[in-house]
Protein backbone atom coordinates (compact mmCIF):
# COMPACT_ATOMS: atom_id res chain seq x y z
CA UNK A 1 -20.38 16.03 -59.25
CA UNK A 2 -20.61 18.75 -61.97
CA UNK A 3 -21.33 16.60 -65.39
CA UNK A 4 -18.63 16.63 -67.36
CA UNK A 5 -17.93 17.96 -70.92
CA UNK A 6 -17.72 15.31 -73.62
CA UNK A 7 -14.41 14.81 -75.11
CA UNK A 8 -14.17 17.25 -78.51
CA UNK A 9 -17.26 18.93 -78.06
CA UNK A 10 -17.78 22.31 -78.20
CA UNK A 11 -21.11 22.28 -76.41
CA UNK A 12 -21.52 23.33 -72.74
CA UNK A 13 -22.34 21.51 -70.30
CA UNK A 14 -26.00 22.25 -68.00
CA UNK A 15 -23.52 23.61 -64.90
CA UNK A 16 -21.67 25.93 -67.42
CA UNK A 17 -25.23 27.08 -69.13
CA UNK A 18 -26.20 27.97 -65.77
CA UNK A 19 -23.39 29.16 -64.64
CA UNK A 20 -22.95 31.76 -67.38
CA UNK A 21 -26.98 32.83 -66.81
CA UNK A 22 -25.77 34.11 -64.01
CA UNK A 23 -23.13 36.02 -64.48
CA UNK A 24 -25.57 37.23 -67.34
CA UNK A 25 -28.23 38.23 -64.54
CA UNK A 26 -25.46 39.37 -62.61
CA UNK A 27 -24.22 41.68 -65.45
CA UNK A 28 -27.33 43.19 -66.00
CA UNK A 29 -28.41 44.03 -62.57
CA UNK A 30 -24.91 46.17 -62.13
CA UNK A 31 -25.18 47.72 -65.28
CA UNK A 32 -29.01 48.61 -64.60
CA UNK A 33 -27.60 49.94 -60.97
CA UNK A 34 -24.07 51.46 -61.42
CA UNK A 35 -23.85 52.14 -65.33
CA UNK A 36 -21.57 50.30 -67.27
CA UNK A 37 -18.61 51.63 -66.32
CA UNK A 38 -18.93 50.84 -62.96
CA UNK A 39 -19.43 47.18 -64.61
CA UNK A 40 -16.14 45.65 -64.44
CA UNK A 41 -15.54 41.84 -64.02
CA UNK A 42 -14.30 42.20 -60.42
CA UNK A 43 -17.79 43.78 -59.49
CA UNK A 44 -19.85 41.29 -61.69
CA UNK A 45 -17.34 38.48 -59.80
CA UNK A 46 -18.62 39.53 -56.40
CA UNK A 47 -22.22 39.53 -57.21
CA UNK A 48 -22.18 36.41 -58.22
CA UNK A 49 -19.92 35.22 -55.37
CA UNK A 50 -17.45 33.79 -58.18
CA UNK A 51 -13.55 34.73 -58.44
CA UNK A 52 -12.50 37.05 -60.94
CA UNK A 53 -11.12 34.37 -62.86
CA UNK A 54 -14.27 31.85 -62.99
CA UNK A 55 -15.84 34.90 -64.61
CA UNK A 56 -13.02 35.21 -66.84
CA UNK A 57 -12.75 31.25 -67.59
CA UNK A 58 -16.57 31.88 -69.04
CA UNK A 59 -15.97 34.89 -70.97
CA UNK A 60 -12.81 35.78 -71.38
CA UNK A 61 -13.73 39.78 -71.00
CA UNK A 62 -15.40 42.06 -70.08
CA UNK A 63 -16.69 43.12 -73.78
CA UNK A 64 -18.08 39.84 -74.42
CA UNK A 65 -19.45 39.66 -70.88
CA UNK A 66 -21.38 42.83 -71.33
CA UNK A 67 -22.05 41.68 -75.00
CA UNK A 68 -23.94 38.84 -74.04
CA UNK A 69 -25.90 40.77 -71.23
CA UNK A 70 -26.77 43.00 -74.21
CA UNK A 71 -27.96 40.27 -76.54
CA UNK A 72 -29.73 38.59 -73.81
CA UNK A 73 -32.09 41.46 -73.52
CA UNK A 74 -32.42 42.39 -77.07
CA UNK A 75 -33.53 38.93 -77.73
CA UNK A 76 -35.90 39.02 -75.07
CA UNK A 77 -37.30 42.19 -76.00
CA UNK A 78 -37.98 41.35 -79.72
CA UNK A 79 -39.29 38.02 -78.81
CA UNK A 80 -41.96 39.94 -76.02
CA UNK A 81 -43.11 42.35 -79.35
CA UNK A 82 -42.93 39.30 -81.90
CA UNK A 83 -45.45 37.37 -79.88
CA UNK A 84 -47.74 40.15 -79.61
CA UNK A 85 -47.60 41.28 -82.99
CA UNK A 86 -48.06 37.90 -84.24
CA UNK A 87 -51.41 37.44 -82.08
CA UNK A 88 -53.29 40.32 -83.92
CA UNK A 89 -55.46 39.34 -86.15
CA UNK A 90 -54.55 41.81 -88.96
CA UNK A 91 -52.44 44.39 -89.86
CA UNK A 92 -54.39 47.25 -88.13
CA UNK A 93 -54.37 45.43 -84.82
CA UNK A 94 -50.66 44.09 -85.64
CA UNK A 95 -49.18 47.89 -85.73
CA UNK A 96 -51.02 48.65 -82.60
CA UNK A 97 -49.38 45.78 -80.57
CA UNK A 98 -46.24 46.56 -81.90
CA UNK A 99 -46.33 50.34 -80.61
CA UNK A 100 -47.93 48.56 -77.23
CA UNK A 101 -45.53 45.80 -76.59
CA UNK A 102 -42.94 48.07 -77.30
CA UNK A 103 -43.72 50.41 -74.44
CA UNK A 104 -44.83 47.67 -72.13
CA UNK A 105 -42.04 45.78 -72.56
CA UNK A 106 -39.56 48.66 -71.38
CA UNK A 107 -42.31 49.57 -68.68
CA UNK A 108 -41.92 45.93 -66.90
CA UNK A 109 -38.12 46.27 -67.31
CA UNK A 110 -36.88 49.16 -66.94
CA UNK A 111 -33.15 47.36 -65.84
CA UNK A 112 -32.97 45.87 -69.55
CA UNK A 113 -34.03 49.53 -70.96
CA UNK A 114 -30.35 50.94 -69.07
CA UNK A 115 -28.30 48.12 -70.20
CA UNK A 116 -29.58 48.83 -73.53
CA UNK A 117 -28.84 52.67 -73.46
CA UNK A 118 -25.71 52.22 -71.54
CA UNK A 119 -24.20 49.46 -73.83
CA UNK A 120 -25.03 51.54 -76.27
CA UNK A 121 -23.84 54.96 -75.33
CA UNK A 122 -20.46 53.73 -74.11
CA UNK A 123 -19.67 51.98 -77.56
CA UNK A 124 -16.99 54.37 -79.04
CA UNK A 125 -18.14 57.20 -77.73
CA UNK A 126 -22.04 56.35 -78.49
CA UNK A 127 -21.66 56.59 -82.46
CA UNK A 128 -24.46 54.07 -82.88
CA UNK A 129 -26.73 56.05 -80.98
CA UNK A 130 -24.75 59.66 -82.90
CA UNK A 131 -25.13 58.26 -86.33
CA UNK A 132 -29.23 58.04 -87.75
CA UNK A 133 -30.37 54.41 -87.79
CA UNK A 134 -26.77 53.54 -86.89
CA UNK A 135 -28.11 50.51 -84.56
CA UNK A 136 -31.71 49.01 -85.09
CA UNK A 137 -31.90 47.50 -81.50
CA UNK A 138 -33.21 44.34 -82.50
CA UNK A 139 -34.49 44.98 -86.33
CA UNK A 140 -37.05 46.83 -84.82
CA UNK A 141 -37.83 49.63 -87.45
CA UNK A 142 -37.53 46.96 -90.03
CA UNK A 143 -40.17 45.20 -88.38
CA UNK A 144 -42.51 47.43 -87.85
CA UNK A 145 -41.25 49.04 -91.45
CA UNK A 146 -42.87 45.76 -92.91
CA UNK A 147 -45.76 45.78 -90.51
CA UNK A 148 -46.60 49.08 -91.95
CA UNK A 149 -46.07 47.67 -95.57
CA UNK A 150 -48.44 44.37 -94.96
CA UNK A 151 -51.09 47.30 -94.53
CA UNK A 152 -50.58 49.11 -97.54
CA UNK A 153 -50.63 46.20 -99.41
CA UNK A 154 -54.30 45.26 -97.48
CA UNK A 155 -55.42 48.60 -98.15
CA UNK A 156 -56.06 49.19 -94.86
CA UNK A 157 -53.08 51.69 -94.60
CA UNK A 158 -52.47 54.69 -97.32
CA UNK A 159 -49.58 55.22 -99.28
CA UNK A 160 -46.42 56.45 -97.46
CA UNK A 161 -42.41 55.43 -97.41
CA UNK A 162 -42.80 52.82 -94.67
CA UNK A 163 -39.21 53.14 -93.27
CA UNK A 164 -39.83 56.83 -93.00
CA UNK A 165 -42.64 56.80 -90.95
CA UNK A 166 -41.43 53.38 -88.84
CA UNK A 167 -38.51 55.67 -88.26
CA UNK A 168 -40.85 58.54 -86.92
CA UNK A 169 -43.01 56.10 -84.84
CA UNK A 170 -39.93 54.72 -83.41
CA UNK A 171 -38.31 58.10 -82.44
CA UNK A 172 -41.59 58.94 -80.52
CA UNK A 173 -41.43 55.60 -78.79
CA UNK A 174 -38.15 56.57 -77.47
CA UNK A 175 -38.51 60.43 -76.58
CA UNK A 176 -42.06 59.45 -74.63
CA UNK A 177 -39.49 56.06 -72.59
CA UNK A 178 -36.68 58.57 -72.14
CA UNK A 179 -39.31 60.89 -70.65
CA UNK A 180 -40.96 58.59 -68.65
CA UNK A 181 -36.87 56.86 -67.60
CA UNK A 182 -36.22 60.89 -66.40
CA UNK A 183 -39.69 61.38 -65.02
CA UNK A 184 -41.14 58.07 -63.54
CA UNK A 185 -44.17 60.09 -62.65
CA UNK A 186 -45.51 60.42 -66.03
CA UNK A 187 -48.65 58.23 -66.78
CA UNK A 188 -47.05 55.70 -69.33
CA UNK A 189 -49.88 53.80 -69.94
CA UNK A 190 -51.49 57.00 -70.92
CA UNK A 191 -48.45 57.97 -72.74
CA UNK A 192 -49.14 54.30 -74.58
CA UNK A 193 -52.41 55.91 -75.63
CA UNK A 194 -51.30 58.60 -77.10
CA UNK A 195 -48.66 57.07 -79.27
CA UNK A 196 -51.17 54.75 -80.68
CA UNK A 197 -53.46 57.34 -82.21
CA UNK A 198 -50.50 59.04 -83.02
CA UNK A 199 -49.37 55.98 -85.05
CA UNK A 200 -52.74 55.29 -86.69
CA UNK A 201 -53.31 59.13 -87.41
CA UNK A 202 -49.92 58.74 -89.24
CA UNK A 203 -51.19 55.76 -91.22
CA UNK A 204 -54.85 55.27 -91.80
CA UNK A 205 -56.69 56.25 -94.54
């Protein structure tokens, strides 16, 4: 018997955590495969072998459905470059992680990278993705904006604006993925190379 939820709380039970890990999986997979508008609850209800309204029961739509898919891999993502980053043993070897885990990360899961561009593209017409710094997928230009000014402030980095250039390091992240996402031939983990000295040519002294 499926335990049952405790009388006025608000807290799922194990069956419903799973259950909606699932769907989660689910979403992403279809997403990653069809695009999100291809996504819809019925399709998401037959992957996971569920009625239309069991997924509905869970999340009421499909927005907060393909929300949570969203979140789920943003989360994961930041938490694949924080661990990294936070193994370096200073702020040198912290900025290259960050431009490392960053491409490895989308490398090894290349589903999460198109639920993250097509979330983002169908949302409004893709005005977070039209409008500069519109959505920081995860905080990650302020992170590695305050990566960039832990070096300074070492003095192992010279003196720049370190949004600026964590915007620029960023962008060239992106166009090399994109590239690679269009190209799957291309040598990423040369590519990887090539961003780091780009990064450190950018920033040392």
């Amino acid at each position: 018997m499926s335990p049952r939820r405790a009388p006025g709380s608000g807290e799922p039970t194990f069956t419903e955590r799973a259950r909606r890990e699932q769907l989660v999986a689910c979403t992403i997979d279809l997403i990653a495969s069809r695009g999100y508008p291809a996504t819809s609850l019925a399709a998401v209800a037959g992957e996971a072998g569920l009625s239309k309204a069991a997924v509905l029961y869970h999340f009421r739509s499909k927005d907060n459905l393909t929300r949570a898919a969203f979140t789920h891999v943003v989360e994961r993502f930041a938490a694949y470059v924080h661990e990294r980053v936070a193994a370096a043993p200073d702020p040198r070897a912290a900025v290259v992680a960050y431009v490392r885990a960053m491409v490895g990360y989308q490398q090894a899961h290349r589903n999460h990278v198109r639920v993250i561009t097509e979330t983002l593209l169908d949302d409004a017409g893709g005005t977070r993705l039209k409008t500069p710094g519109g959505h920081d997928t995860g905080g990650r230009v302020d992170a590695l904006a305050e990566l960039l000014a832990s070096g300074q402030q070492a003095g192992v980095f010279r003196e720049f604006a370190p949004h600026t250039v964590a915007l620029a390091v960023g962008g060239a992240i992106d166009g090399v993925v994109a590239a690679w996402l269009t190209h799957p031939e291309l040598d990423l983990d040369a590519a990887a190379d090539e961003l780091v000295e780009f990064t450190l040519r950018a920033v040392d002294r």
